[in-house]
Protein backbone atom coordinates (compact mmCIF):
# COMPACT_ATOMS: atom_id res chain seq x y z
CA UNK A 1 0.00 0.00 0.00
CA UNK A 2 2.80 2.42 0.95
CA UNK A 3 4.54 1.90 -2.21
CA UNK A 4 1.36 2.86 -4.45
CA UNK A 5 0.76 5.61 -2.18
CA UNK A 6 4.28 6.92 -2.77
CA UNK A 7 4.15 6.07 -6.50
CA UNK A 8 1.34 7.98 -6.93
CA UNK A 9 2.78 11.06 -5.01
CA UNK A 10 5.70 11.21 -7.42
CA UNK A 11 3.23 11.02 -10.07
CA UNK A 12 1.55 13.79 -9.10
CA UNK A 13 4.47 16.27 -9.04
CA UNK A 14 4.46 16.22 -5.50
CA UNK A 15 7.46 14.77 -5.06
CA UNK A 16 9.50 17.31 -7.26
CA UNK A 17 8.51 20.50 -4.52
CA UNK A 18 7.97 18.80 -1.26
CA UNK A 19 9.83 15.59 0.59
CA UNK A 20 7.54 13.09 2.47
CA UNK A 21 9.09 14.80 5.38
CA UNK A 22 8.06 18.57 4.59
CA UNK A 23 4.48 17.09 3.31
CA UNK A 24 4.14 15.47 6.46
CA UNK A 25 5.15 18.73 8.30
CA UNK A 26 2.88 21.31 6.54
CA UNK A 27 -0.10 19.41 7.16
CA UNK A 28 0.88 19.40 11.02
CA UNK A 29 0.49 22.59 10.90
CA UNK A 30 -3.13 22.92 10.19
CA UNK A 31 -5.02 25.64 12.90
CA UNK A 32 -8.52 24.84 14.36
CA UNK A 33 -10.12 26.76 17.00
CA UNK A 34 -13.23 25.23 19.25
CA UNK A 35 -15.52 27.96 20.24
CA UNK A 36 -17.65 27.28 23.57
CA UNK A 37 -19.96 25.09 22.26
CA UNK A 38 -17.24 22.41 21.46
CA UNK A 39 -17.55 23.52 17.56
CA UNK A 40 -14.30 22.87 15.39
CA UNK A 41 -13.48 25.55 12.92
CA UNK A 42 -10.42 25.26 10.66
CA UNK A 43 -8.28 28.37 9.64
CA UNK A 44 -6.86 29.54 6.70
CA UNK A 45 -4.83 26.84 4.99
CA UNK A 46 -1.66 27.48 3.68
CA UNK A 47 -1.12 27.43 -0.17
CA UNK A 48 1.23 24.40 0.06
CA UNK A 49 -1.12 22.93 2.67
CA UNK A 50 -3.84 23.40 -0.22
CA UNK A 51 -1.63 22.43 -2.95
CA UNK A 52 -0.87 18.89 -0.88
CA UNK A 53 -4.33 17.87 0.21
CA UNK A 54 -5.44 19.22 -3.70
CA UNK A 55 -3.49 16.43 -4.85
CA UNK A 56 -4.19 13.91 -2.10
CA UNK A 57 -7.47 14.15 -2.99
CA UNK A 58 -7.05 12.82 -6.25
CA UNK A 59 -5.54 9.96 -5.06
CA UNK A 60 -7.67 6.63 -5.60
CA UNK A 61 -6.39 5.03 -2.20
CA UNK A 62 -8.82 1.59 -2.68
């Protein structure tokens, strides 16, 4: 599974801009506040954090 996952991210251009490692990192940094009623709410994504999950989403994982 790794391997097809990793195939596909080099397919994808991903790999050429961004190692595992720093895709891995940007998306750790994702901001979400809870307000009092125990609501979620993400902030503003990043453009790399939008250009990752963009391609992600593509991704046929099954």
């Amino acid at each position: 599974m790794f391997g097809q996952g990793y195939a596909f991210l080099i397919s994808m251009g991903l790999m050429k801009k961004y190692s595992l490692e720093r895709m891995l990192l940007e998306l750790e940094k994702f901001h979400v506040i809870e307000d009092q009623n125990g609501n979620l709410t993400e902030l503003e994504r990043t453009k790399k954090q939008k250009d990752i999950l963009e391609a992600l989403d593509k991704a046929s994982w099954w």
